[in-house]
N, C-alpha and C. Protein backbone atom coordinates (compact mmCIF):
# COMPACT_ATOMS: atom_id res chain seq x y z
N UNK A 1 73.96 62.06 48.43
CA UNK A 1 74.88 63.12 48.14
C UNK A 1 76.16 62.57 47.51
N UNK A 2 76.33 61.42 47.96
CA UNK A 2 77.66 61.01 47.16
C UNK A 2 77.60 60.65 45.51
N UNK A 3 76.09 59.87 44.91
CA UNK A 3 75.73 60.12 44.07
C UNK A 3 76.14 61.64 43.37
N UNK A 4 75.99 62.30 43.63
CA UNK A 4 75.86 63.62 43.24
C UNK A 4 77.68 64.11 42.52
N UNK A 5 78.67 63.66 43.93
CA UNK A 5 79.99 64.07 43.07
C UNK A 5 80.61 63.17 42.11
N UNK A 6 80.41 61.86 41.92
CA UNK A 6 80.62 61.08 40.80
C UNK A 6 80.06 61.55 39.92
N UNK A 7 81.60 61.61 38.40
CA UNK A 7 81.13 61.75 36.91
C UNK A 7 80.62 61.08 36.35
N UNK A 8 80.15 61.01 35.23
CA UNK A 8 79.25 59.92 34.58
C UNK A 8 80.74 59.08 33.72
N UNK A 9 80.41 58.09 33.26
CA UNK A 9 81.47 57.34 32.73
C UNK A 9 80.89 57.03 31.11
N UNK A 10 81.62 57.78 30.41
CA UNK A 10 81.33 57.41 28.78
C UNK A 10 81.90 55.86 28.02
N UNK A 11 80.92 55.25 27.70
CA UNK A 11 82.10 54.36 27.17
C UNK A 11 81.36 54.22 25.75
N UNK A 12 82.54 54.32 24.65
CA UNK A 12 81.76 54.15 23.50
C UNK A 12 82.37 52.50 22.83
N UNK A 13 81.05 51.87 22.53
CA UNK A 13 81.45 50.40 21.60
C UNK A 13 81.89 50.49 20.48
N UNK A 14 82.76 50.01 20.06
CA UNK A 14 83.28 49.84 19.02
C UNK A 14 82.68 48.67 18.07
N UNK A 15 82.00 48.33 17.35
CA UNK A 15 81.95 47.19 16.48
C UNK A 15 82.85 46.57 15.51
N UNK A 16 83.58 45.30 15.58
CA UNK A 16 84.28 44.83 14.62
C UNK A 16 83.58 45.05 12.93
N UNK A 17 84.12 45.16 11.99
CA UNK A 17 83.21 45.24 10.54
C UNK A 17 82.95 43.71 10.57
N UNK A 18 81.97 43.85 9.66
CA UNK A 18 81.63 42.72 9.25
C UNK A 18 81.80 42.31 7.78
N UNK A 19 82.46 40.76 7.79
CA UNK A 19 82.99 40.57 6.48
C UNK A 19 82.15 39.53 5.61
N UNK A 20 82.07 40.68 4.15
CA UNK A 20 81.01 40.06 3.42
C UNK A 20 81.76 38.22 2.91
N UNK A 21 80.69 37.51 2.51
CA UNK A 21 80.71 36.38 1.94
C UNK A 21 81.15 36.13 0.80
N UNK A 22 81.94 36.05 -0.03
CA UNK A 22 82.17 36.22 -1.55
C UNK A 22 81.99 34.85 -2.02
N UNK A 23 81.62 34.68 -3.70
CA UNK A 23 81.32 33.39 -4.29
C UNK A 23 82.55 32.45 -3.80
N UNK A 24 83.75 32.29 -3.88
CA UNK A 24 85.00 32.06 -3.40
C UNK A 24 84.67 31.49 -1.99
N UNK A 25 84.28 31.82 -1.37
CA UNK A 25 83.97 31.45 0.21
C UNK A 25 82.65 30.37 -0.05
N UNK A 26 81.91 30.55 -0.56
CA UNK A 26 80.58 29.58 -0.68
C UNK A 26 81.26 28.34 -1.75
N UNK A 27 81.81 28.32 -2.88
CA UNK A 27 82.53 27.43 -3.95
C UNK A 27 83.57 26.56 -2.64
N UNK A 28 84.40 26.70 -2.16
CA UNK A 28 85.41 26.43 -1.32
C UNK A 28 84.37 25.45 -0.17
N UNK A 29 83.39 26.21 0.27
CA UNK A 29 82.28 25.29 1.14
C UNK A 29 81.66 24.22 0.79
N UNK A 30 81.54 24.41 -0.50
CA UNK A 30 80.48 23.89 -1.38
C UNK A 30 81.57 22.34 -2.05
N UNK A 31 82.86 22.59 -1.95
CA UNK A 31 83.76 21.39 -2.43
C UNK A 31 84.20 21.31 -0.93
N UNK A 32 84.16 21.59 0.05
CA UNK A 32 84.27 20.32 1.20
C UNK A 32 83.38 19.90 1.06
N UNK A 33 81.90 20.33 1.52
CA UNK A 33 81.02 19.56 1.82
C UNK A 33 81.20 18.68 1.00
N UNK A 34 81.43 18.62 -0.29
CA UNK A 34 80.88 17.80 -1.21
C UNK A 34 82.21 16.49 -0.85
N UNK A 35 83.49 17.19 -1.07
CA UNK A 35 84.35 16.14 -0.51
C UNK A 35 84.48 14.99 0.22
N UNK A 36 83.49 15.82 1.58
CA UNK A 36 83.58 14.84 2.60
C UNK A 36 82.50 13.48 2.68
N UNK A 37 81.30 14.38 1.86
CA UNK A 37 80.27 13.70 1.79
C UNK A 37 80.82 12.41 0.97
N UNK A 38 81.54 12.15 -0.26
CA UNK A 38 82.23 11.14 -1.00
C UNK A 38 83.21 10.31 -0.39
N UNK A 39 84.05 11.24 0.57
CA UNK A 39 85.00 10.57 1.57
C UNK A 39 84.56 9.58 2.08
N UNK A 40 83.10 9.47 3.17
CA UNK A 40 82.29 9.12 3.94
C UNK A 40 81.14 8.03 2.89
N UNK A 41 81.22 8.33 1.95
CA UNK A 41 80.49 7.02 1.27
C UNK A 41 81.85 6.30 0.46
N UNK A 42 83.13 6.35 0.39
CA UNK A 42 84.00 5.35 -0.19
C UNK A 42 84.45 4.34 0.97
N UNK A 43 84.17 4.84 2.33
CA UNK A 43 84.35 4.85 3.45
C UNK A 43 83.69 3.92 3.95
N UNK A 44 82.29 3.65 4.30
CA UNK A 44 81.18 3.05 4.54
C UNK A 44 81.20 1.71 2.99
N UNK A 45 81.05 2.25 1.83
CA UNK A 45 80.87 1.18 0.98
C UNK A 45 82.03 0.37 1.33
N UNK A 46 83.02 0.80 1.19
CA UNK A 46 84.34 -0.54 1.62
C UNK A 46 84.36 -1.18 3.13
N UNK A 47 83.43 -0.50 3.71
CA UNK A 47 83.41 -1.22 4.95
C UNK A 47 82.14 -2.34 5.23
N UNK A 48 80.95 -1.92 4.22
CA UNK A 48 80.19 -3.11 4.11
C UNK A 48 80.28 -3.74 3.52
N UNK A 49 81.38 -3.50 2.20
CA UNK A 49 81.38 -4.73 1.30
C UNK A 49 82.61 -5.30 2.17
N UNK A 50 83.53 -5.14 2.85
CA UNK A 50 84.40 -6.23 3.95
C UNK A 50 83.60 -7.02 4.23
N UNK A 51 82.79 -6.42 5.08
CA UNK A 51 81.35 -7.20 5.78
C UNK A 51 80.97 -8.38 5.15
N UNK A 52 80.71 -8.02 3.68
CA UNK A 52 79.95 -9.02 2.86
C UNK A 52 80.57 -10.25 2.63
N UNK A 53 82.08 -9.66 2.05
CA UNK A 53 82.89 -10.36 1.80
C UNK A 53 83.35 -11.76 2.97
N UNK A 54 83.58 -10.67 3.79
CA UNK A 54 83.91 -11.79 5.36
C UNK A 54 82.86 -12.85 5.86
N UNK A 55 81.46 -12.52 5.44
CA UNK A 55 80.24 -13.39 6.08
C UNK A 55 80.36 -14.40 4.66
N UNK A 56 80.92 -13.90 3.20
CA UNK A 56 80.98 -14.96 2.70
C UNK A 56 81.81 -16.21 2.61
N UNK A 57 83.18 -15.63 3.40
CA UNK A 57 84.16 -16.53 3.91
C UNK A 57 83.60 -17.55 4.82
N UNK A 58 83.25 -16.79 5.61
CA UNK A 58 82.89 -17.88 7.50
C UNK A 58 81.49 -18.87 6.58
N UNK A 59 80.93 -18.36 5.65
CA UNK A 59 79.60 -19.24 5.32
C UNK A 59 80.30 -20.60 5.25
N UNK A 60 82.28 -20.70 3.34
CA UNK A 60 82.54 -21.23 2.79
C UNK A 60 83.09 -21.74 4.23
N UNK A 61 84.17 -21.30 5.19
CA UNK A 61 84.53 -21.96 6.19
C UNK A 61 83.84 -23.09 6.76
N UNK A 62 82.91 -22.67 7.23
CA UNK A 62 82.16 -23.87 7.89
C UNK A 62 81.04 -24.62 7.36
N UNK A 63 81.03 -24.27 5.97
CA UNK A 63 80.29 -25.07 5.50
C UNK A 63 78.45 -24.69 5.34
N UNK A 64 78.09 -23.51 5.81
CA UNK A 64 76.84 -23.11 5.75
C UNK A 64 76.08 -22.28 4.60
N UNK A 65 76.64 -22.43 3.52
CA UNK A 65 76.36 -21.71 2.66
C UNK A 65 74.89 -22.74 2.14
N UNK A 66 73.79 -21.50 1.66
CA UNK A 66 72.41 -21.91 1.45
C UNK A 66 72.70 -22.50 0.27
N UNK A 67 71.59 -24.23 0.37
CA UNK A 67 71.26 -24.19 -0.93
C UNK A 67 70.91 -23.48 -1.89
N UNK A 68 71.23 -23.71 -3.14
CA UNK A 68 71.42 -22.47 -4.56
C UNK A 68 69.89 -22.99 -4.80
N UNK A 69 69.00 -22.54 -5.80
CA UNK A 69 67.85 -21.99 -5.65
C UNK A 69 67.50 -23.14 -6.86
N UNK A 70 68.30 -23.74 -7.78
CA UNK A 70 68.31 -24.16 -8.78
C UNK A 70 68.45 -25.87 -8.28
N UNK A 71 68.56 -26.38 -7.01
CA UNK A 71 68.67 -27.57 -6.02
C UNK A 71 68.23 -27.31 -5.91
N UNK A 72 67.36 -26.76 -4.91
CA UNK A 72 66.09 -26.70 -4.22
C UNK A 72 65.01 -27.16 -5.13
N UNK A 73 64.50 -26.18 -5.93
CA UNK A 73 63.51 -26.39 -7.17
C UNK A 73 63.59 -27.50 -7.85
N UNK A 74 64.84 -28.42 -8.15
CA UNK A 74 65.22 -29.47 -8.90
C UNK A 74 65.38 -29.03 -10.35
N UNK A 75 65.85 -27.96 -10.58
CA UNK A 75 65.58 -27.74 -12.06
C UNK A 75 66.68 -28.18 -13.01
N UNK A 76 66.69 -28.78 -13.64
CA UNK A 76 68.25 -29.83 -14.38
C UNK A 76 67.65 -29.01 -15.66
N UNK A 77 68.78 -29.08 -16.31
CA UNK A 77 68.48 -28.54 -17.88
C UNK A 77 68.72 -29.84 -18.58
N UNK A 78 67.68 -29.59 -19.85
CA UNK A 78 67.23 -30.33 -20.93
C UNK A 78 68.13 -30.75 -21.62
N UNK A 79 68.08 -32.11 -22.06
CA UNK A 79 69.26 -32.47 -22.93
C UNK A 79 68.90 -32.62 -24.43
């Protein structure tokens, strides 16, 4: 019975609109991505060529740098 004297309760949803995509919005996406993607390889290349650079130091440092290929083989040029 108490069921009975309670009103019903209306509630109506509202939906936010929804906002279309314009070329402007995809172009703008389309130059970060691309940005970052270049960022991230100037990024990485200067950090392995350090790398390279530095393992070619410590080789000259201590003296471990491989025989050159042209010793090894014995190959002398012709006189």
């Amino acid at each position: 019975m108490l069921y009975a004297l309670q009103q019903p309760v209306m509630v109506r949803v509202v939906e936010q609109p929804i906002e279309s995509t314009t070329v402007g919005d995809v172009l703008i996406g389309a130059f970060g991505l691309t940005g970052a993607l270049i960022l991230s390889a100037i990024f990485l290349g200067a950090l392995f060529g350090g790398m390279l650079i530095g393992i070619k130091k410590l080789r000259e440092k201590y003296n471990l740098e491989p025989v050159p290929d042209s010793e090894a083989l014995r190959i002398t040029p012709t006189s």
